[in-house]
PDB file of N, CA and C in Angstrom:
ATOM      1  N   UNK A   1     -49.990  29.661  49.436  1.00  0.00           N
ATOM      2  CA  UNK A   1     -50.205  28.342  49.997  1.00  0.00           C
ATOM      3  C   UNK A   1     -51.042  27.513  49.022  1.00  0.00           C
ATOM      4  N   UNK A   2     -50.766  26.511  49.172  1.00  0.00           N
ATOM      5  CA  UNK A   2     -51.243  25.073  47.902  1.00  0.00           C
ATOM      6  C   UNK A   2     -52.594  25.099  48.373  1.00  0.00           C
ATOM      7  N   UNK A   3     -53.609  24.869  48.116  1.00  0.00           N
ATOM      8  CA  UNK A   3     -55.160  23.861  48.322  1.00  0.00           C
ATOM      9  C   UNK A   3     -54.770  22.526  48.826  1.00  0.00           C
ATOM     10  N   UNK A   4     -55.585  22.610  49.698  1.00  0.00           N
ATOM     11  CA  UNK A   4     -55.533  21.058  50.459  1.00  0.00           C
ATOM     12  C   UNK A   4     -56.371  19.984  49.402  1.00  0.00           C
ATOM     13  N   UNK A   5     -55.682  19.172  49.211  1.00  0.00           N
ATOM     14  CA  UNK A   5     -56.267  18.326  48.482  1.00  0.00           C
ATOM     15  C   UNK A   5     -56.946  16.945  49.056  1.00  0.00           C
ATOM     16  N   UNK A   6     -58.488  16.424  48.391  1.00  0.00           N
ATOM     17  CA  UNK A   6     -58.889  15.171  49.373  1.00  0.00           C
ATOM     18  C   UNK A   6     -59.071  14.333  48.552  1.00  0.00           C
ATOM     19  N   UNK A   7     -58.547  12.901  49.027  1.00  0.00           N
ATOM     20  CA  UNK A   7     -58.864  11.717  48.574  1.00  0.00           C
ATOM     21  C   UNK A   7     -60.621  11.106  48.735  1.00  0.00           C
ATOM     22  N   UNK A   8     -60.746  10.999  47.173  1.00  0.00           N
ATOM     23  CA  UNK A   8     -62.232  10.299  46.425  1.00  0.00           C
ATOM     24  C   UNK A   8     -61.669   8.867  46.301  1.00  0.00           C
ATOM     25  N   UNK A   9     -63.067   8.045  47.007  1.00  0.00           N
ATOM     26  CA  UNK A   9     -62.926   7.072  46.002  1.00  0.00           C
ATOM     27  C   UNK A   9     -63.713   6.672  44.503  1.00  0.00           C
ATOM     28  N   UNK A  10     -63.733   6.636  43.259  1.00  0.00           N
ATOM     29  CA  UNK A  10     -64.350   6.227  42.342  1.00  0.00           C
ATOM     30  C   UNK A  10     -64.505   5.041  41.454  1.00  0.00           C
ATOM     31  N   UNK A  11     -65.522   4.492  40.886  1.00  0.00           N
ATOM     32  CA  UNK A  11     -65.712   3.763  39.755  1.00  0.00           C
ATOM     33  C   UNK A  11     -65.383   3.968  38.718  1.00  0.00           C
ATOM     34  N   UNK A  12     -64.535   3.336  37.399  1.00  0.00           N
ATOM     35  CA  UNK A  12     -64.269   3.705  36.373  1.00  0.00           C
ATOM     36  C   UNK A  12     -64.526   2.382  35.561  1.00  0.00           C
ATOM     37  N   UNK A  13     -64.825   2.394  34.142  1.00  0.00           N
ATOM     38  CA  UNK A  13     -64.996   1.586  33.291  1.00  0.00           C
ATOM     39  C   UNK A  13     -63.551   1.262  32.690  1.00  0.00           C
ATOM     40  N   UNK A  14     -63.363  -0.245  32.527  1.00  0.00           N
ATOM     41  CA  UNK A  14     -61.770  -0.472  32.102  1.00  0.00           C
ATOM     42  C   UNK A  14     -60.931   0.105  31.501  1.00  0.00           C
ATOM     43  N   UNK A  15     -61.709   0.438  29.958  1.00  0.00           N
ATOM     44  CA  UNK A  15     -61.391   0.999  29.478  1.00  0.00           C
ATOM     45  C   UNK A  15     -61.182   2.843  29.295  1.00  0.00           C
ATOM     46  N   UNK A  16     -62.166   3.050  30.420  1.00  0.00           N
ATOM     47  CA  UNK A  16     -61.828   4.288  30.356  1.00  0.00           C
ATOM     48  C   UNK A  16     -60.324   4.585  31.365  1.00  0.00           C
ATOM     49  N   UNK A  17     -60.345   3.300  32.472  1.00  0.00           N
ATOM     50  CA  UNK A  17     -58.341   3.701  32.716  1.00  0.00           C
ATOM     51  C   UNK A  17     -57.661   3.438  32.164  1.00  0.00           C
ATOM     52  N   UNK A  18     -57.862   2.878  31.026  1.00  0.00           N
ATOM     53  CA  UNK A  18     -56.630   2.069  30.284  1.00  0.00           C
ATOM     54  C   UNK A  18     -56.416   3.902  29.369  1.00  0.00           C
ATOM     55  N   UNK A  19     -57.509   3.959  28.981  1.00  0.00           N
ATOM     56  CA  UNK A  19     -57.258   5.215  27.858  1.00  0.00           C
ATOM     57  C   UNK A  19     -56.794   6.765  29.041  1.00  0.00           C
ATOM     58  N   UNK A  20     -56.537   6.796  30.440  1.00  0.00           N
ATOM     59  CA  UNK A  20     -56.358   7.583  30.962  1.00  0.00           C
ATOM     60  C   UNK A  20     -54.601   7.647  31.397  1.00  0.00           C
ATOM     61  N   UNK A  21     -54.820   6.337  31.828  1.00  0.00           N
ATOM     62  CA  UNK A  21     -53.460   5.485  32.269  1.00  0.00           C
ATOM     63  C   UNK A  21     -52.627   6.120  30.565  1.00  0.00           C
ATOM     64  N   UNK A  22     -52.668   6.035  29.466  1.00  0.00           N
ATOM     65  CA  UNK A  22     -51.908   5.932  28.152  1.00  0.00           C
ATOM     66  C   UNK A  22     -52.124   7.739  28.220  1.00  0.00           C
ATOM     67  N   UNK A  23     -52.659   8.378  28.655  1.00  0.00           N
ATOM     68  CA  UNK A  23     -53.028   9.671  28.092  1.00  0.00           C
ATOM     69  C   UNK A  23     -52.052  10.988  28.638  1.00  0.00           C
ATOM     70  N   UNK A  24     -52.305  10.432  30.401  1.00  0.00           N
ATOM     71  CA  UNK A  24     -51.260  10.649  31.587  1.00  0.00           C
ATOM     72  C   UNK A  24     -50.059   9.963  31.401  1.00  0.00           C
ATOM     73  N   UNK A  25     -49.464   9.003  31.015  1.00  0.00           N
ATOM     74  CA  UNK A  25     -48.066   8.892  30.534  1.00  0.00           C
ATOM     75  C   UNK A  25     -47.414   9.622  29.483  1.00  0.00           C
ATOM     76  N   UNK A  26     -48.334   9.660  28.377  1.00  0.00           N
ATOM     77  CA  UNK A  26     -48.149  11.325  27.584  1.00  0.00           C
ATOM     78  C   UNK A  26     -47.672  12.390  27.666  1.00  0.00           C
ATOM     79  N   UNK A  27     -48.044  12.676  28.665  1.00  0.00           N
ATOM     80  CA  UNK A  27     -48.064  13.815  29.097  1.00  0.00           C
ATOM     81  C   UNK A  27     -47.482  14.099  30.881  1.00  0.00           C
ATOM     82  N   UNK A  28     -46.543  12.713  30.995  1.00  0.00           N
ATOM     83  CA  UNK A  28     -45.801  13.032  32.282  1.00  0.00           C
ATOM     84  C   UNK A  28     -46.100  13.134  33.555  1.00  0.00           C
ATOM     85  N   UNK A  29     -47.384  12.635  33.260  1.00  0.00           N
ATOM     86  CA  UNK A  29     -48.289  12.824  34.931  1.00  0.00           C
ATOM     87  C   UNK A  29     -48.694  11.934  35.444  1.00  0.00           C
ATOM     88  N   UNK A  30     -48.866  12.137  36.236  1.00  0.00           N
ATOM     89  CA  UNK A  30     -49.726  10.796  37.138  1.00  0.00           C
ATOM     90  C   UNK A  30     -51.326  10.869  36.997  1.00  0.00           C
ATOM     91  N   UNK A  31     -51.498   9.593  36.859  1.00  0.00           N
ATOM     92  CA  UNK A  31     -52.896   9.314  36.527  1.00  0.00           C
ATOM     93  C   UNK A  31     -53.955  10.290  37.514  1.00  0.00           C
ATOM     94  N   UNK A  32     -53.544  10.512  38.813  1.00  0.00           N
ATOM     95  CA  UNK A  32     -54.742  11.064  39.575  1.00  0.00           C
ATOM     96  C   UNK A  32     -54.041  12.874  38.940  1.00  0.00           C
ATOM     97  N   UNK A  33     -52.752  13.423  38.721  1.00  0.00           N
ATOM     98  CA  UNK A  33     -52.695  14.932  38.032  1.00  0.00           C
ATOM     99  C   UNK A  33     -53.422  14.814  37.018  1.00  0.00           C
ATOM    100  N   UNK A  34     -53.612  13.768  36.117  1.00  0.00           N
ATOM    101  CA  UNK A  34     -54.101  14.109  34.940  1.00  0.00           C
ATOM    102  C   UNK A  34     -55.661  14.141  34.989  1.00  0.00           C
ATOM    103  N   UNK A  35     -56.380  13.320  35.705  1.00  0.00           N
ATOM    104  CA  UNK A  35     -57.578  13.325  35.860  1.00  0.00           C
ATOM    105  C   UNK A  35     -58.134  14.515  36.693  1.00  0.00           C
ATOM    106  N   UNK A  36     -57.101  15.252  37.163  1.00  0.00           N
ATOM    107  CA  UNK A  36     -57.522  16.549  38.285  1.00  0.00           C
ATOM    108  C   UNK A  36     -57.549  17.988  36.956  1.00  0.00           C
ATOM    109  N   UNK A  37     -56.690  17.698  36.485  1.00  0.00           N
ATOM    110  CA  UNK A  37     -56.349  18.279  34.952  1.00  0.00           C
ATOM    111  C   UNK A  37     -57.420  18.575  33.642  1.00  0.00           C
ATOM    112  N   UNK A  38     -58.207  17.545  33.598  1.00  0.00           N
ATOM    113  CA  UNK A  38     -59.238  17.363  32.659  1.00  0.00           C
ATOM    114  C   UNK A  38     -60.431  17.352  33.192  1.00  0.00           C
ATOM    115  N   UNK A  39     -60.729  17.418  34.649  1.00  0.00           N
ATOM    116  CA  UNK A  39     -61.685  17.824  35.472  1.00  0.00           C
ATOM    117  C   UNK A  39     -61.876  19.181  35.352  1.00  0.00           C
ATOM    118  N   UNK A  40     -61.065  19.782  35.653  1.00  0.00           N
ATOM    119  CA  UNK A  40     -60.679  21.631  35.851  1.00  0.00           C
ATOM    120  C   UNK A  40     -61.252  21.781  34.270  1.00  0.00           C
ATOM    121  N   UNK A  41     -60.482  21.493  33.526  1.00  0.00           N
ATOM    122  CA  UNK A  41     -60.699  21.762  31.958  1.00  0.00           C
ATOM    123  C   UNK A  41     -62.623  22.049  31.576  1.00  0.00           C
ATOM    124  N   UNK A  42     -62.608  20.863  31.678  1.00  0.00           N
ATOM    125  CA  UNK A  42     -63.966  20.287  31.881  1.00  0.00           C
ATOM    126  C   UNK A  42     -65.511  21.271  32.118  1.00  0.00           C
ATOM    127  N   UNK A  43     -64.934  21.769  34.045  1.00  0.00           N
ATOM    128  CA  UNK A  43     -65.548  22.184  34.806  1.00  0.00           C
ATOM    129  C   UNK A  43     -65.513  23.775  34.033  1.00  0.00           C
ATOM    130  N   UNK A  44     -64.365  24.094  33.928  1.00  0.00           N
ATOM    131  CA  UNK A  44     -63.851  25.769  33.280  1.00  0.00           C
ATOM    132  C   UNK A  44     -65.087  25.652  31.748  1.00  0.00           C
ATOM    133  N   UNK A  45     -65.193  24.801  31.221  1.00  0.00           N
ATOM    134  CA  UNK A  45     -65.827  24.942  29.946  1.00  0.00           C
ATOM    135  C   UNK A  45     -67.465  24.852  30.284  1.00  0.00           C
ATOM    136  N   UNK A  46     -67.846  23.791  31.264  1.00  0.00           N
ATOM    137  CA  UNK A  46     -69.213  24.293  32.017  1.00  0.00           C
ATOM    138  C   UNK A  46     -69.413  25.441  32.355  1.00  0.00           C
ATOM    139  N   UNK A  47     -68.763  25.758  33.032  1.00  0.00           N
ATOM    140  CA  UNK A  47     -69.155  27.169  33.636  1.00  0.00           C
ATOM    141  C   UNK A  47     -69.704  28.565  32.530  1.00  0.00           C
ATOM    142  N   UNK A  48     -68.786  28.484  31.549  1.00  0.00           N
ATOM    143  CA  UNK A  48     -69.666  29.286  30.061  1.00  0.00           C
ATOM    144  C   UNK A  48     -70.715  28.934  29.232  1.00  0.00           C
ATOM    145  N   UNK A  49     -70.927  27.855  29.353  1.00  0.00           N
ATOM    146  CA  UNK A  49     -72.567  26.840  29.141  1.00  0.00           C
ATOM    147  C   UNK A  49     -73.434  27.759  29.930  1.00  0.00           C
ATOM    148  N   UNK A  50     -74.581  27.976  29.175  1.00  0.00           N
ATOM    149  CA  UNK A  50     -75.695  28.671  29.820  1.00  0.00           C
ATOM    150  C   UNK A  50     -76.544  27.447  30.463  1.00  0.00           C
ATOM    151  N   UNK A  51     -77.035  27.366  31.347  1.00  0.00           N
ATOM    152  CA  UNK A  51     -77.721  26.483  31.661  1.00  0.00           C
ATOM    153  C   UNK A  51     -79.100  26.599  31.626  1.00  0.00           C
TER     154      UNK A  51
END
């Protein structure tokens, strides 16, 4: 079974959708897959950071 997924609302700087919007067409996705995408990435590379 899938994860239930929940709607955020957020703030973004223009340019940082413009460069997300171009990044996710790239790569075939939709702007909210791709940002769920590079979150995970993100989060996976924190997690081996010692804190």
């Amino acid at each position: 079974m899938k994860p239930l997924k929940q709607s955020i609302s957020i703030t973004l700087d223009g340019d940082v959708i413009d460069a997300i919007k171009a990044r996710a067409e790239d790569c075939e996705r939709s702007v909210s897959q791709y940002i769920n995408l590079i979150l995970k990435e993100h989060l996976k590379g924190d997690q081996a950071a010692p804190k």
